[in-house]
PDB file of N, CA and C in Angstrom:
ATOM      1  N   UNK A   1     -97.107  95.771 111.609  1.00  0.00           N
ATOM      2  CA  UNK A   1     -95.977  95.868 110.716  1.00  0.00           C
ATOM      3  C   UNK A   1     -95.088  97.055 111.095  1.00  0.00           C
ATOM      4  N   UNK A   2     -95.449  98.166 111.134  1.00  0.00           N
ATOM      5  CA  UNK A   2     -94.614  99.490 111.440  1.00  0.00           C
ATOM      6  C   UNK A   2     -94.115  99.073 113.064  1.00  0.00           C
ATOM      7  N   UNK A   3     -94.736  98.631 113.945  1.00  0.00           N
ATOM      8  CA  UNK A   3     -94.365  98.214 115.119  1.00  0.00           C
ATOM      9  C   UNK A   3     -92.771  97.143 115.129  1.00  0.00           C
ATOM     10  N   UNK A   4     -93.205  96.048 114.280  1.00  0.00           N
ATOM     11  CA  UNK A   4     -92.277  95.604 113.735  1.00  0.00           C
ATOM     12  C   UNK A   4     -90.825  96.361 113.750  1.00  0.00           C
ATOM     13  N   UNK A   5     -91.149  96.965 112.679  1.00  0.00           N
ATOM     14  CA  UNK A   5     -89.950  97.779 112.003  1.00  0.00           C
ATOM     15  C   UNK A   5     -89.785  98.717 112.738  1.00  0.00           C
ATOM     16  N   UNK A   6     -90.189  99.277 113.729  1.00  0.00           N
ATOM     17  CA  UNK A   6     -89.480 100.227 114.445  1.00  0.00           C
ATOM     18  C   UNK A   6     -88.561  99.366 115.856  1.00  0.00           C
ATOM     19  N   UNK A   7     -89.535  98.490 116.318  1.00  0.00           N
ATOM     20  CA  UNK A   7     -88.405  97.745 117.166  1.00  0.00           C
ATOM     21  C   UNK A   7     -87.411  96.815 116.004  1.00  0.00           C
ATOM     22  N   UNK A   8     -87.255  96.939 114.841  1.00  0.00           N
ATOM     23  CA  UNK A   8     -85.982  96.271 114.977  1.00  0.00           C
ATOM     24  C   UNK A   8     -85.003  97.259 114.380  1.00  0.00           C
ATOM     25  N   UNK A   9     -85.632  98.579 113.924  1.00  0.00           N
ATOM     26  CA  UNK A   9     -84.764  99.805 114.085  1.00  0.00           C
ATOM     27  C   UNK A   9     -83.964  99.966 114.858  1.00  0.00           C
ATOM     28  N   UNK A  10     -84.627  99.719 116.459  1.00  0.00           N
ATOM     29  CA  UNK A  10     -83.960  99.989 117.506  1.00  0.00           C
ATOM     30  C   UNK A  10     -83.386  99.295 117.818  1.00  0.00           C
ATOM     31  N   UNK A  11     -83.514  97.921 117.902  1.00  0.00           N
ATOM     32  CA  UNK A  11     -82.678  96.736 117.981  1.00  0.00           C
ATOM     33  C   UNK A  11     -81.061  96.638 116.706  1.00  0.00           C
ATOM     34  N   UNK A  12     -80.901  97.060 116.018  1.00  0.00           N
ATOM     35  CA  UNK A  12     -80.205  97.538 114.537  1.00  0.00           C
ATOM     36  C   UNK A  12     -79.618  98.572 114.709  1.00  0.00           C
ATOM     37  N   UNK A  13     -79.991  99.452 114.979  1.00  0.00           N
ATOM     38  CA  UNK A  13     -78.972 100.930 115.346  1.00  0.00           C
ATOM     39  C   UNK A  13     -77.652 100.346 116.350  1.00  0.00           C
ATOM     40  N   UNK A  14     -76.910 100.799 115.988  1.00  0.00           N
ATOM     41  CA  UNK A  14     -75.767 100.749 117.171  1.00  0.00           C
ATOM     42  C   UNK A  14     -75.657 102.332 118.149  1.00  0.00           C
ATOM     43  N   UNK A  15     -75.529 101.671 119.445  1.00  0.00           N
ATOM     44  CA  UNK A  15     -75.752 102.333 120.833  1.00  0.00           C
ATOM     45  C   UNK A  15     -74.714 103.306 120.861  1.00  0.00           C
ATOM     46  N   UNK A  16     -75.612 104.859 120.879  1.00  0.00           N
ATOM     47  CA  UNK A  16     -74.387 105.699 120.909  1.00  0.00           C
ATOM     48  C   UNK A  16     -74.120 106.393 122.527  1.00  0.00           C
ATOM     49  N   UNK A  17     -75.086 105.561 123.545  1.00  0.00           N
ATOM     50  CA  UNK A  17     -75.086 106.157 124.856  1.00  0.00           C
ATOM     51  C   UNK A  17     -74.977 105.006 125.878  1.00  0.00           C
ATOM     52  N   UNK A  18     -75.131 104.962 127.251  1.00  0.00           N
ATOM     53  CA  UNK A  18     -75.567 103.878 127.876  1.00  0.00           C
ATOM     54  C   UNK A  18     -76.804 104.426 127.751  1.00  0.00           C
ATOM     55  N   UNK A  19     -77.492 105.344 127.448  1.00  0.00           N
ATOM     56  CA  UNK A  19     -79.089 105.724 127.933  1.00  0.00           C
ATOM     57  C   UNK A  19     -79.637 104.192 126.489  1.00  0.00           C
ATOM     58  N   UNK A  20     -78.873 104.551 125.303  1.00  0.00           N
ATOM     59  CA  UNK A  20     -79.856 104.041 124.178  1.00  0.00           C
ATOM     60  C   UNK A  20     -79.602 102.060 124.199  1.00  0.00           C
ATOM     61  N   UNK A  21     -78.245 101.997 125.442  1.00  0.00           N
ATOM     62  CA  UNK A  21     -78.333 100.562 125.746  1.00  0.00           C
ATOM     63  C   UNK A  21     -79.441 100.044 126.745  1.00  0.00           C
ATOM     64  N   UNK A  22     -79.891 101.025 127.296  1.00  0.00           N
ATOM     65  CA  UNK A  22     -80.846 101.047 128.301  1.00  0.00           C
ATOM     66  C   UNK A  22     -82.398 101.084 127.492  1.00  0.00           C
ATOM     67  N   UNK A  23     -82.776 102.067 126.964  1.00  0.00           N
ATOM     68  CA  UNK A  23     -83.609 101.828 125.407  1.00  0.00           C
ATOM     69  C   UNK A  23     -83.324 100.601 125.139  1.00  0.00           C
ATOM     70  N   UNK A  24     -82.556  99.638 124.462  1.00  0.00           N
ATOM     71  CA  UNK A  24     -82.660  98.677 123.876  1.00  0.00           C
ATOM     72  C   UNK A  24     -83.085  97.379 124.781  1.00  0.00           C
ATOM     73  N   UNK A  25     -82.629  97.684 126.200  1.00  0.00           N
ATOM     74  CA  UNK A  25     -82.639  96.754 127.142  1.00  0.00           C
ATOM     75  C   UNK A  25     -84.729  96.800 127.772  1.00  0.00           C
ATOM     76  N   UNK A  26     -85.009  97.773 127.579  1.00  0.00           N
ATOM     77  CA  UNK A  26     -86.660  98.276 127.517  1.00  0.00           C
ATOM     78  C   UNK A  26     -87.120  97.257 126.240  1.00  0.00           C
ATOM     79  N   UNK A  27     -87.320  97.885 125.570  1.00  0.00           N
ATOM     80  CA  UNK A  27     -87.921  97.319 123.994  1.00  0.00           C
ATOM     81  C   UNK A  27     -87.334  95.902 124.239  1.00  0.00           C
ATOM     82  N   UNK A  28     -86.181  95.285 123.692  1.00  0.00           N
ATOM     83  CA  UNK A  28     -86.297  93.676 124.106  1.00  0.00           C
ATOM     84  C   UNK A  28     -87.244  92.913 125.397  1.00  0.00           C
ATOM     85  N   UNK A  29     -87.426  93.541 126.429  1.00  0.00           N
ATOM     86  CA  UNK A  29     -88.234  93.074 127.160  1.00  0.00           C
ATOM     87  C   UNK A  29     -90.090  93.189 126.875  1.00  0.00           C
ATOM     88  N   UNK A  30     -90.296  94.454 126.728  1.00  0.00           N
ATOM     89  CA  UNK A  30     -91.600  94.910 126.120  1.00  0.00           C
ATOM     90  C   UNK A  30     -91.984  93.720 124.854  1.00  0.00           C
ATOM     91  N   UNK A  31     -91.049  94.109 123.917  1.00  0.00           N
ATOM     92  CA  UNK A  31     -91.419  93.437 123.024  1.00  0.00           C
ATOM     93  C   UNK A  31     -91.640  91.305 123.180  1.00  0.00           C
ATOM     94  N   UNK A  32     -90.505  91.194 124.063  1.00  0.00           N
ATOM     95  CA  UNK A  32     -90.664  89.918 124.405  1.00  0.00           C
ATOM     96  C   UNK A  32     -89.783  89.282 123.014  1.00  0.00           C
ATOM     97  N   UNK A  33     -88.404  89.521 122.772  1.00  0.00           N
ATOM     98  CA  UNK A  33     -87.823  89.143 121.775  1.00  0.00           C
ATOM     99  C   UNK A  33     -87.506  87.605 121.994  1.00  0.00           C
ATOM    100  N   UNK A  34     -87.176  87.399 123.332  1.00  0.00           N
ATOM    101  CA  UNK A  34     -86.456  86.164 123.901  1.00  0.00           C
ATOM    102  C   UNK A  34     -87.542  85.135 123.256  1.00  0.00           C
ATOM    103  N   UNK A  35     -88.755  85.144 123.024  1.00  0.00           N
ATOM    104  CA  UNK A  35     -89.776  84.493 122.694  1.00  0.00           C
ATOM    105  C   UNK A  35     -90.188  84.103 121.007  1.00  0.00           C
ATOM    106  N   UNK A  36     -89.180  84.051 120.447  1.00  0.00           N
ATOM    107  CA  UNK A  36     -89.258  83.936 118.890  1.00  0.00           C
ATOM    108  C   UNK A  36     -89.478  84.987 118.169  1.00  0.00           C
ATOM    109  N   UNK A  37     -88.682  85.952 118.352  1.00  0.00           N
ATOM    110  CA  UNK A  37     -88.978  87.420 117.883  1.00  0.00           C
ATOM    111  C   UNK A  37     -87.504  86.891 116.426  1.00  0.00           C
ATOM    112  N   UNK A  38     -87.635  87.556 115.207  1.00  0.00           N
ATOM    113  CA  UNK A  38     -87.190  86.919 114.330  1.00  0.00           C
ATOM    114  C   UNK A  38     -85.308  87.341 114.496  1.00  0.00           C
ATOM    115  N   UNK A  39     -85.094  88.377 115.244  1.00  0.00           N
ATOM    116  CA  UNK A  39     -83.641  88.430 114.938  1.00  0.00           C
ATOM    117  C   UNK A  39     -83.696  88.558 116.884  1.00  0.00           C
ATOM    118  N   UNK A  40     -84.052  87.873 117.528  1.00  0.00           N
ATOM    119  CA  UNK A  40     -83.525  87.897 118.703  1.00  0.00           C
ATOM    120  C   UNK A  40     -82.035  87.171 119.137  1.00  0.00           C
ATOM    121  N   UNK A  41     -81.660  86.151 118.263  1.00  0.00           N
ATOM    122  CA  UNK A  41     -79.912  86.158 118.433  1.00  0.00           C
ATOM    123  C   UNK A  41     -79.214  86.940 118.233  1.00  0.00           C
ATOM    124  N   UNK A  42     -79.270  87.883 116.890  1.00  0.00           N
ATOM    125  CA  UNK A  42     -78.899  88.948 116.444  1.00  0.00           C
ATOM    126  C   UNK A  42     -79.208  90.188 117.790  1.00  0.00           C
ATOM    127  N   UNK A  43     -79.430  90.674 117.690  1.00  0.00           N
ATOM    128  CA  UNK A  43     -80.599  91.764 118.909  1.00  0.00           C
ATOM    129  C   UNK A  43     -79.503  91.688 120.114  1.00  0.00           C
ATOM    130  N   UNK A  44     -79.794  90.456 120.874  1.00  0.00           N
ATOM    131  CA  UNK A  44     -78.464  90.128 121.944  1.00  0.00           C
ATOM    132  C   UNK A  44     -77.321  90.646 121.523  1.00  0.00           C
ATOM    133  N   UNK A  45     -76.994  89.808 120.347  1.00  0.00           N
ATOM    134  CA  UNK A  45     -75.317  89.734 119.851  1.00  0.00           C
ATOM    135  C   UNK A  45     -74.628  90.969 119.907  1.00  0.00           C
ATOM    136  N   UNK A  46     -75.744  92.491 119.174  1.00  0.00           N
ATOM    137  CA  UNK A  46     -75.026  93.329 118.680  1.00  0.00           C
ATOM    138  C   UNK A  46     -75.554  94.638 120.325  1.00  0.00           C
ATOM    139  N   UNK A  47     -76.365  94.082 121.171  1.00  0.00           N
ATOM    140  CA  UNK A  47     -76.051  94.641 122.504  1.00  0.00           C
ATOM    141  C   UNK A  47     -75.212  94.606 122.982  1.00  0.00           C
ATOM    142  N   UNK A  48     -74.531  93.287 123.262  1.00  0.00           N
ATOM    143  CA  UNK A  48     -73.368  92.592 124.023  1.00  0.00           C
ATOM    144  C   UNK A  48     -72.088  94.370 123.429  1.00  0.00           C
ATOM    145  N   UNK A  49     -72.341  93.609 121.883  1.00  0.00           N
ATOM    146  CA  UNK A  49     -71.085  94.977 121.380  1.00  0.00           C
ATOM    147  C   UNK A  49     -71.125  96.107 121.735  1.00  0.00           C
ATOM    148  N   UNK A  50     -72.484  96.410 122.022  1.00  0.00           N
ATOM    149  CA  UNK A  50     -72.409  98.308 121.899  1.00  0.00           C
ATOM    150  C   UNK A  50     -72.129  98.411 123.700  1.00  0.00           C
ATOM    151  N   UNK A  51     -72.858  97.009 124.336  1.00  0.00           N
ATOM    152  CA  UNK A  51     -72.481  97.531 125.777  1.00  0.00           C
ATOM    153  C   UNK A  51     -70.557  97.044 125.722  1.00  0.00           C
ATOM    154  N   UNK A  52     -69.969  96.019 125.692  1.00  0.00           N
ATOM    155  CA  UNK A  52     -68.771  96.289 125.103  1.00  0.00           C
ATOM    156  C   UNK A  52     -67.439  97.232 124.797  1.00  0.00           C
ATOM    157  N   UNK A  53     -68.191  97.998 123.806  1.00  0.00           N
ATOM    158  CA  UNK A  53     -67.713  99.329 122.827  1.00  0.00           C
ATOM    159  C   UNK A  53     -68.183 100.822 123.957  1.00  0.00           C
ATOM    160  N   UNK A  54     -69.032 100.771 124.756  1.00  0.00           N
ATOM    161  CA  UNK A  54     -69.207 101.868 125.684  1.00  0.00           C
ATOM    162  C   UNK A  54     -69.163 101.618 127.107  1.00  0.00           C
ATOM    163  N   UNK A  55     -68.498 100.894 127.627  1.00  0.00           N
ATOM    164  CA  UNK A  55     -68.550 100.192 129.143  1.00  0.00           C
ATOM    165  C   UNK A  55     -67.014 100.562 129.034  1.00  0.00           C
ATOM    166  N   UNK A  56     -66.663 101.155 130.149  1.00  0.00           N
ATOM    167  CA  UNK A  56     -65.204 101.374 129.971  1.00  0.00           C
ATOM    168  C   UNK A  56     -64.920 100.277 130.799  1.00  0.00           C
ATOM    169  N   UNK A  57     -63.814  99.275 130.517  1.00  0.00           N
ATOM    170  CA  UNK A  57     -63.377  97.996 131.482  1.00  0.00           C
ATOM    171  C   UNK A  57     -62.692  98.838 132.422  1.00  0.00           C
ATOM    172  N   UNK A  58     -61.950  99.425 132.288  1.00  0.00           N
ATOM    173  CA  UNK A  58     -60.924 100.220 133.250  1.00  0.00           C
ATOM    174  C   UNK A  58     -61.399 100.671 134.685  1.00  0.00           C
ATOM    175  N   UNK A  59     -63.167 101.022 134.232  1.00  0.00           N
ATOM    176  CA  UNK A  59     -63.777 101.706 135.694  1.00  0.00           C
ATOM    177  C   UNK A  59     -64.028 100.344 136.764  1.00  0.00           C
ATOM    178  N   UNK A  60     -64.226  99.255 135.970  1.00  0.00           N
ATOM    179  CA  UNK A  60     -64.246  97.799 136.980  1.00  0.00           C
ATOM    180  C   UNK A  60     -63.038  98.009 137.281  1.00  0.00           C
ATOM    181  N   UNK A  61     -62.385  97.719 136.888  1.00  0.00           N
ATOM    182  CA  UNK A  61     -60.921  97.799 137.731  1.00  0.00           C
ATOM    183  C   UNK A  61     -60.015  98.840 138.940  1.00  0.00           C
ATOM    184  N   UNK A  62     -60.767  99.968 138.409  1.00  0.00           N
ATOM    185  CA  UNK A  62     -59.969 101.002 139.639  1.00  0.00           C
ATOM    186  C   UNK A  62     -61.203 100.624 140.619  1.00  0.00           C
ATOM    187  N   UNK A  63     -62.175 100.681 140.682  1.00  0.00           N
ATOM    188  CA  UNK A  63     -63.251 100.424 141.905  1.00  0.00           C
ATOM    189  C   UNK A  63     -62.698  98.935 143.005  1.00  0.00           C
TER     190      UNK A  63
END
């Protein structure tokens, strides 16, 4: 149960680094969310955003 609730803490927090998108990208795998983990659509969805919201598009582009 506490296992539980701490990965979906982490999965639930929004990403204030690339380090803690990188954290999240750990724990979804460890945990094996892709596998019927209860908010694994969710989990994806709100990665996508935080990588999104901290990925500067601009640096793809000047490279």
């Amino acid at each position: 149960m506490a296992y539980s609730a701490s990965v979906d803490a982490i999965l639930f927090t929004p990403a204030e680094t690339l380090a803690d998108i990188r954290l999240k990208i750990d724990v979804m795998r460890e945990a094996e969310i892709e596998d019927g983990w209860w908010c694994a659509k969710e989990a994806i969805a709100l990665l996508a955003i935080d990588a999104e919201r901290l990925i500067d598009p601009t640096r793809e582009a000047a490279t």
